[in-house]
PDB file of N, CA and C in Angstrom:
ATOM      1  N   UNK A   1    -145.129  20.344-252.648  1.00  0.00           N
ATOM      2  CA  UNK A   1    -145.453  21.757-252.651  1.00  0.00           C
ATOM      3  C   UNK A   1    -145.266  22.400-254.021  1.00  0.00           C
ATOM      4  N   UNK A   2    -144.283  21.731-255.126  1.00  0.00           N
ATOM      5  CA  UNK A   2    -144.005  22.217-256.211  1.00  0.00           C
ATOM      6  C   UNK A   2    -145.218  22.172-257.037  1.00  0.00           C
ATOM      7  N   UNK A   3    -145.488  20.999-256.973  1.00  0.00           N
ATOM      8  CA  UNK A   3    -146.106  19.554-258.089  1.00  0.00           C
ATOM      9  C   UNK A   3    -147.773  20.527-259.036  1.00  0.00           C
ATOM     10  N   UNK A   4    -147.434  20.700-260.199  1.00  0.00           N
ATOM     11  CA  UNK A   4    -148.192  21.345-260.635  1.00  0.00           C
ATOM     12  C   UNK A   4    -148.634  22.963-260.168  1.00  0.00           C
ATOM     13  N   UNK A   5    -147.123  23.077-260.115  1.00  0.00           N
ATOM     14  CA  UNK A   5    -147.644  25.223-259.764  1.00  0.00           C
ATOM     15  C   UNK A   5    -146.989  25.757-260.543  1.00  0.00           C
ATOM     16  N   UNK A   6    -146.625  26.763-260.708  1.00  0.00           N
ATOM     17  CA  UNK A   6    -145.823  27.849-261.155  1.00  0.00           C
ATOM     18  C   UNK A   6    -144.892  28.667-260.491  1.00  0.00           C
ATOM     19  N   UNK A   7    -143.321  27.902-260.763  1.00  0.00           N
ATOM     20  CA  UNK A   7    -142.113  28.448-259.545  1.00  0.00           C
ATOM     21  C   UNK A   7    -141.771  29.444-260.289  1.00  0.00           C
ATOM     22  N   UNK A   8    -141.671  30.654-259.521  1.00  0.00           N
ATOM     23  CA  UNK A   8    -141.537  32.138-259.606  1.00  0.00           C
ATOM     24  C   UNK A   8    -140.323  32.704-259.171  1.00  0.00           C
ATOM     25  N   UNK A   9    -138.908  33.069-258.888  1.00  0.00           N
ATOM     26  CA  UNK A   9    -138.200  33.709-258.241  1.00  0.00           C
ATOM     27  C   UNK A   9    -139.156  34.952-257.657  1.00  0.00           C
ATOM     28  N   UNK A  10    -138.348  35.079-256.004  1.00  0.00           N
ATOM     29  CA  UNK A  10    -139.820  36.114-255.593  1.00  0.00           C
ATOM     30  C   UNK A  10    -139.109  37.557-256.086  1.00  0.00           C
ATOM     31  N   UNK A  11    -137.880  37.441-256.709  1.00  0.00           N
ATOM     32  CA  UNK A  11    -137.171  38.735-257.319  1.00  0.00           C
ATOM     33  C   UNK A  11    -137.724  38.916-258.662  1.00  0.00           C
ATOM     34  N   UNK A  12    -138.127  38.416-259.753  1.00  0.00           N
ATOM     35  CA  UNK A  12    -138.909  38.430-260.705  1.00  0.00           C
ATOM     36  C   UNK A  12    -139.897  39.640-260.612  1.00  0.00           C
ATOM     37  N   UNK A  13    -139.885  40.369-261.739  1.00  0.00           N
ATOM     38  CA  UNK A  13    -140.462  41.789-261.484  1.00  0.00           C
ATOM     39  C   UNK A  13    -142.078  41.303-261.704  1.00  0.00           C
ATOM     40  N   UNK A  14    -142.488  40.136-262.008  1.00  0.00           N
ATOM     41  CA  UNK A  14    -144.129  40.053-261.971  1.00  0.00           C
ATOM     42  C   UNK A  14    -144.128  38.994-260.851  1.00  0.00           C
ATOM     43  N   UNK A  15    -143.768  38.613-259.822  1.00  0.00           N
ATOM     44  CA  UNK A  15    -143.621  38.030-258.919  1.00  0.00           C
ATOM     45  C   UNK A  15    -145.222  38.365-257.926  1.00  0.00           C
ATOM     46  N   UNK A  16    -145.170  39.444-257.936  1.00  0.00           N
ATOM     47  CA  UNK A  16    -146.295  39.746-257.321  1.00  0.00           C
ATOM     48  C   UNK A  16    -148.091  40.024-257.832  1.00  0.00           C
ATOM     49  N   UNK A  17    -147.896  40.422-259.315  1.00  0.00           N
ATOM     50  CA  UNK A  17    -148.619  40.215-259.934  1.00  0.00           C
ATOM     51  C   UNK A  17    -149.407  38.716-259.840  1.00  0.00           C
ATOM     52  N   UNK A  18    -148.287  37.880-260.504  1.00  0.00           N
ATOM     53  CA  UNK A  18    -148.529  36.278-260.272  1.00  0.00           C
ATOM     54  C   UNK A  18    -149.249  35.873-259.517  1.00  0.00           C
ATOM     55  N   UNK A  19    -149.080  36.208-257.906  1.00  0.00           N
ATOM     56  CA  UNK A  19    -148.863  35.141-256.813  1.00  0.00           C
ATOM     57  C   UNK A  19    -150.100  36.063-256.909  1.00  0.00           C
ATOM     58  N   UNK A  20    -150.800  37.526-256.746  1.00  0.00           N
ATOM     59  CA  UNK A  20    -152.378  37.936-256.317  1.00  0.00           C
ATOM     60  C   UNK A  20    -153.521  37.826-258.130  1.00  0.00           C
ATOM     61  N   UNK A  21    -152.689  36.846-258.549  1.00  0.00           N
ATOM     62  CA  UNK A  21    -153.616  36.223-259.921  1.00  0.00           C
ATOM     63  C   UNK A  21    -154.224  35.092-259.625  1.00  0.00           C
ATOM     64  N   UNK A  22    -152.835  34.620-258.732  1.00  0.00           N
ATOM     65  CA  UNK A  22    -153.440  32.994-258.507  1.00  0.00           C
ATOM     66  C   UNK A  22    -152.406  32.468-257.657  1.00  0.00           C
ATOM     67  N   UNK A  23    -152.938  32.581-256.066  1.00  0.00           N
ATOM     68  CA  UNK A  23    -152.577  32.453-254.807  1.00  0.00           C
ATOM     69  C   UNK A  23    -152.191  31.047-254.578  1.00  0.00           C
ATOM     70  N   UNK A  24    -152.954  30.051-254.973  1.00  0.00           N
ATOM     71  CA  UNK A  24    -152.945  28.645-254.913  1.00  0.00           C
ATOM     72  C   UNK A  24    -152.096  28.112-255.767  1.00  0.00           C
ATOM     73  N   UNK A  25    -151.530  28.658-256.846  1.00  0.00           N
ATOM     74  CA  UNK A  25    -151.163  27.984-258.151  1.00  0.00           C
ATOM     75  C   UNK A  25    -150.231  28.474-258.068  1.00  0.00           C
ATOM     76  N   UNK A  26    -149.197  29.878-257.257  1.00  0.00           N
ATOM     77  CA  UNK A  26    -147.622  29.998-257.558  1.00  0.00           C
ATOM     78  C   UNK A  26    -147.172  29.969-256.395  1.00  0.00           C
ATOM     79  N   UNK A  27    -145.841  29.802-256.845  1.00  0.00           N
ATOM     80  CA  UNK A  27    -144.959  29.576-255.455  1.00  0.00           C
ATOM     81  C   UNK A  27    -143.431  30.425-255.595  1.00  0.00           C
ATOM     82  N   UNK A  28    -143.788  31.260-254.713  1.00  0.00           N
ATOM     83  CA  UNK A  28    -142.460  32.347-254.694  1.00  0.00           C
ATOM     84  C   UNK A  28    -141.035  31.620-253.884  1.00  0.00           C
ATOM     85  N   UNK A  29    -140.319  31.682-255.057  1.00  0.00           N
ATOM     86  CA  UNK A  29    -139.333  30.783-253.976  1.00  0.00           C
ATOM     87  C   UNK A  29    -138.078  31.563-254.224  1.00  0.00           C
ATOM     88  N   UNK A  30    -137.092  32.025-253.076  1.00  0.00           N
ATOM     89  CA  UNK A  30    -135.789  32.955-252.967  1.00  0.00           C
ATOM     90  C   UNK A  30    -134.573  32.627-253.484  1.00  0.00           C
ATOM     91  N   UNK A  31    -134.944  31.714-254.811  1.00  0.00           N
ATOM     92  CA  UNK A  31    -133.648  31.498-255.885  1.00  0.00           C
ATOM     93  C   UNK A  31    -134.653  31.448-257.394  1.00  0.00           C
ATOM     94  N   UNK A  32    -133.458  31.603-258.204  1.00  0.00           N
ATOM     95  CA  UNK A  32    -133.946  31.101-259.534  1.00  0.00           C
ATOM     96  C   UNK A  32    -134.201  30.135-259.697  1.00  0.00           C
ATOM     97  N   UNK A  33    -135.640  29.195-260.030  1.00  0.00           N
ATOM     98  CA  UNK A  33    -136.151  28.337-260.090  1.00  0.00           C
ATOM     99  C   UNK A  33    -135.829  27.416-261.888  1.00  0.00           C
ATOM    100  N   UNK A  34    -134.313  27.431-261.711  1.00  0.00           N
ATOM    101  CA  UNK A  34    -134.241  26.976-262.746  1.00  0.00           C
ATOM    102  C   UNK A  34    -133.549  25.191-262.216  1.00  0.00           C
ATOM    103  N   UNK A  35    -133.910  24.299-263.007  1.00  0.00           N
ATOM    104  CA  UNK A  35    -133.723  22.650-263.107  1.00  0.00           C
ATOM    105  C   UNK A  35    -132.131  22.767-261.961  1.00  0.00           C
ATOM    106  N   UNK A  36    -131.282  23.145-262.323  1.00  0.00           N
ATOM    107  CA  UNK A  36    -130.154  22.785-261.468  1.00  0.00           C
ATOM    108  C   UNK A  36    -130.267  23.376-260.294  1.00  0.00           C
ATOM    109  N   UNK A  37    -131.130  24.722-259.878  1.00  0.00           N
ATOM    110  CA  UNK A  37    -131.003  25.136-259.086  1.00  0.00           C
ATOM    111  C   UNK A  37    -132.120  24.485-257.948  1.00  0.00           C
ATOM    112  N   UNK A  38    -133.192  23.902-258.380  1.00  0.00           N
ATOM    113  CA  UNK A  38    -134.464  22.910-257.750  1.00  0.00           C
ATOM    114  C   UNK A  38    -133.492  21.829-257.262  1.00  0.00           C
ATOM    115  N   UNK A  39    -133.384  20.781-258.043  1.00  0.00           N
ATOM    116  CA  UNK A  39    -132.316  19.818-257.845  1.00  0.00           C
ATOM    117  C   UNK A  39    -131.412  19.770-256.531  1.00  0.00           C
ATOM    118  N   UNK A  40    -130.509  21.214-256.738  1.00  0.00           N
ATOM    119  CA  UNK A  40    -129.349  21.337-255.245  1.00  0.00           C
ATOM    120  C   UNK A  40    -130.365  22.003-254.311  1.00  0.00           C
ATOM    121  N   UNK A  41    -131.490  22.590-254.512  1.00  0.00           N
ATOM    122  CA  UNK A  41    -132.129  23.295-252.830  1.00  0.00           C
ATOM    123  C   UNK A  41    -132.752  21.713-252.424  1.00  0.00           C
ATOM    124  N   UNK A  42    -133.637  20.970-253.680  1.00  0.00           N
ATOM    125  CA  UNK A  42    -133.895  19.504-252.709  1.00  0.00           C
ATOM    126  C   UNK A  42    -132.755  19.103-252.102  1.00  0.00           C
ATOM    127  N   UNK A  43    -131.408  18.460-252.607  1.00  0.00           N
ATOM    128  CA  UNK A  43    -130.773  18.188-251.902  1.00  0.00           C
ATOM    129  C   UNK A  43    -129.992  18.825-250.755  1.00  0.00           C
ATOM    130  N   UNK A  44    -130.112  20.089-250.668  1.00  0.00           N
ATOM    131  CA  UNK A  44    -129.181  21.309-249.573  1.00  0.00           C
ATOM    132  C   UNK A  44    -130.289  20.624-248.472  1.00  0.00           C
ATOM    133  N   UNK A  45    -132.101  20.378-248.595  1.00  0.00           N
ATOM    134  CA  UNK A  45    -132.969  20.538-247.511  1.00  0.00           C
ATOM    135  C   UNK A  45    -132.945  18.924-247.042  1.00  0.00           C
ATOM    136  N   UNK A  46    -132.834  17.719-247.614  1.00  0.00           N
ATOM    137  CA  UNK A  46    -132.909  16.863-247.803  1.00  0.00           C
ATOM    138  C   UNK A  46    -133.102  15.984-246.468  1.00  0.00           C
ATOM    139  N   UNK A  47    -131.660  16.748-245.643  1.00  0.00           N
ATOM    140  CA  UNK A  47    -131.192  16.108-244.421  1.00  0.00           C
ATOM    141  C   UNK A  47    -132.465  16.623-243.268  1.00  0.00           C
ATOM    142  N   UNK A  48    -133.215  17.649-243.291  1.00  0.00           N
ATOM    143  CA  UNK A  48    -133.888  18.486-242.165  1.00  0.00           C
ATOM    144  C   UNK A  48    -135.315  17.306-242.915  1.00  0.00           C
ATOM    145  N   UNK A  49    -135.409  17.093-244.280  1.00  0.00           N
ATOM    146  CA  UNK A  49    -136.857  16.467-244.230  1.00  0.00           C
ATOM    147  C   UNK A  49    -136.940  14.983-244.137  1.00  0.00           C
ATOM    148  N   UNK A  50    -135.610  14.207-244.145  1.00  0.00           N
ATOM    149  CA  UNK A  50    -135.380  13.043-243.658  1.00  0.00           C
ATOM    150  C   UNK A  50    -135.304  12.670-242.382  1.00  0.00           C
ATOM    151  N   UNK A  51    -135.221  13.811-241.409  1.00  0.00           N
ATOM    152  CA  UNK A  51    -134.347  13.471-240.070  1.00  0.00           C
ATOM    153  C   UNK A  51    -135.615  12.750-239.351  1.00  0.00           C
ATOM    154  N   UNK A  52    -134.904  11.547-238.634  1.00  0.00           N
ATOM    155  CA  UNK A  52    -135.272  10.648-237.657  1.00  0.00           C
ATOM    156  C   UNK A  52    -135.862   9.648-238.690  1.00  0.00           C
ATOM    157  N   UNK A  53    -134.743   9.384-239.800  1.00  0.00           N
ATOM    158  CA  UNK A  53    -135.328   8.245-240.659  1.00  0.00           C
ATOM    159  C   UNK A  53    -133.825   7.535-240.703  1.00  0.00           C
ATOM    160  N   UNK A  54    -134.211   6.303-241.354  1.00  0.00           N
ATOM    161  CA  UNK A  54    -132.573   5.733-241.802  1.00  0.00           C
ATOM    162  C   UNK A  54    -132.116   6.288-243.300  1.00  0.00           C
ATOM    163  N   UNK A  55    -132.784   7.034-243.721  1.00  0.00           N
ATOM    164  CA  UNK A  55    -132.724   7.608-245.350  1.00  0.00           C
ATOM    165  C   UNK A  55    -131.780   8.524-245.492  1.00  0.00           C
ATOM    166  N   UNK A  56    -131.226   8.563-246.853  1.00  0.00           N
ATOM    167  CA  UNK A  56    -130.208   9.766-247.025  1.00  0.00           C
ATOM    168  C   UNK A  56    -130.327  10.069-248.433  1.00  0.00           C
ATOM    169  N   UNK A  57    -131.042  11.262-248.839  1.00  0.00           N
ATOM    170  CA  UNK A  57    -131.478  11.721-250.080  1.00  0.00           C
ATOM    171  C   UNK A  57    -129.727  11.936-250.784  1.00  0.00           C
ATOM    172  N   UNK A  58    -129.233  10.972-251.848  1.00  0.00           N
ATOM    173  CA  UNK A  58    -128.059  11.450-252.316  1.00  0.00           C
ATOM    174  C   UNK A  58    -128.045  11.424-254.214  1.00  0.00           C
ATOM    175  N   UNK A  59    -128.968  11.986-255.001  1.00  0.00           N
ATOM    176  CA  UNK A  59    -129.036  12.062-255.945  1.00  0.00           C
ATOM    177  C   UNK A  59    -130.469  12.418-255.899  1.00  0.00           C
ATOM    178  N   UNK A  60    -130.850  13.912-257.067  1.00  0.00           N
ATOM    179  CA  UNK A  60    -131.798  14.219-257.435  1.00  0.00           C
ATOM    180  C   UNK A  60    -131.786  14.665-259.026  1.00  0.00           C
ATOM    181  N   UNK A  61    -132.679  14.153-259.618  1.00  0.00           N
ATOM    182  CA  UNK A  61    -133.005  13.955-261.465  1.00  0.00           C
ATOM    183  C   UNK A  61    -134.058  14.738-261.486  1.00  0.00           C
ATOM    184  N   UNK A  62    -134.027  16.238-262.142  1.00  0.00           N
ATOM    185  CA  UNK A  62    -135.055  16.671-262.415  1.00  0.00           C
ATOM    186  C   UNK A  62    -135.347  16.582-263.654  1.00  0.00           C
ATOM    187  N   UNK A  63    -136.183  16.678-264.655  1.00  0.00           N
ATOM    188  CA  UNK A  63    -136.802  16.686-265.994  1.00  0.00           C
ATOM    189  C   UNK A  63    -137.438  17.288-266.458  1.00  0.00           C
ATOM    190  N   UNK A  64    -136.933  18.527-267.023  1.00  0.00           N
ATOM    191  CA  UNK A  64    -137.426  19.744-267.692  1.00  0.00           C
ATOM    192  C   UNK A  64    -138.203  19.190-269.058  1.00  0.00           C
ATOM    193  N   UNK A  65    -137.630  18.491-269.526  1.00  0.00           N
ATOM    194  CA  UNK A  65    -138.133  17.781-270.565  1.00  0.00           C
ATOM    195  C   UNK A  65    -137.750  16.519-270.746  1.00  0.00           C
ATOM    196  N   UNK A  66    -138.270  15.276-271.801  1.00  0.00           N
ATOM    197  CA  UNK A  66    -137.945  14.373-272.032  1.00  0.00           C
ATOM    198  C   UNK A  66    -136.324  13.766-272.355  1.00  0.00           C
ATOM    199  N   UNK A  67    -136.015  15.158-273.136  1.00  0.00           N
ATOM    200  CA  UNK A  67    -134.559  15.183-273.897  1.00  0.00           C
ATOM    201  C   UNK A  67    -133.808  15.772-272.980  1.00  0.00           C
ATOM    202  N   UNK A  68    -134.359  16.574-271.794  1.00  0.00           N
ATOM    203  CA  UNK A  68    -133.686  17.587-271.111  1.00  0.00           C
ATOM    204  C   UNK A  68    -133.610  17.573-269.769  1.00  0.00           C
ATOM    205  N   UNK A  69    -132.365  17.005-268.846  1.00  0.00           N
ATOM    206  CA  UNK A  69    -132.752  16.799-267.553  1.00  0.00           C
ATOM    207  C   UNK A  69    -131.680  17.185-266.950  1.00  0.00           C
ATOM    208  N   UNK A  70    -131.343  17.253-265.661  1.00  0.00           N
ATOM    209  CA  UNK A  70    -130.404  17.520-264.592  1.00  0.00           C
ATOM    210  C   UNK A  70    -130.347  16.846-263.385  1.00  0.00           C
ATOM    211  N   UNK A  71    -129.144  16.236-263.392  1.00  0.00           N
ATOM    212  CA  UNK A  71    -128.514  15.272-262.120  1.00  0.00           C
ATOM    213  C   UNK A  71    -127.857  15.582-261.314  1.00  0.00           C
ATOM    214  N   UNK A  72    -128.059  16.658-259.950  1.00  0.00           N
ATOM    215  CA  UNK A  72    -126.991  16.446-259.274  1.00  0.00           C
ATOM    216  C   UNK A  72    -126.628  15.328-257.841  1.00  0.00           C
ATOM    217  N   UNK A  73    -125.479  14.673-257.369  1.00  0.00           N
ATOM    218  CA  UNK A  73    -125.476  13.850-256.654  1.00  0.00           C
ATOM    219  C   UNK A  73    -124.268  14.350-255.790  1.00  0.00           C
ATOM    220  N   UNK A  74    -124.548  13.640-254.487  1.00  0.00           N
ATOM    221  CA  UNK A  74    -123.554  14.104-253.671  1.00  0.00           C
ATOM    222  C   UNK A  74    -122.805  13.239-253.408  1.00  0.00           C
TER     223      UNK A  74
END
């Protein structure tokens, strides 16, 4: 749902601007969409999008940049 859009906090004062520029291309989401904070909502949701699997999402690596990334693990 992320993968090539534009993550917006929906508190962001052009939040709305954005999203009726280009409906398809942003995604209002109810935190700051910054690398550590992506990272812990994948893992906070992890368990509800795994369930009825044998899987257990316990480390997520995001990559803001090449030089620049964030690990959190549980």
């Amino acid at each position: 749902n992320w993968d090539h859009k534009f993550l917006l906090w929906n508190e962001d004062a052009a939040a709305n601007i954005m999203l009726n520029t280009d409906p398809d291309g942003v995604v209002l989401l109810n935190f700051n969409p910054t690398a550590e904070n992506l990272a812990g909502y994948l893992l906070l949701i992890s368990d509800d999008l795994l369930q009825n699997t044998n899987c257990k999402l316990v480390s997520v690596t995001i990559e803001e940049t090449r030089k620049c990334s964030v690990t959190i693990t549980i």
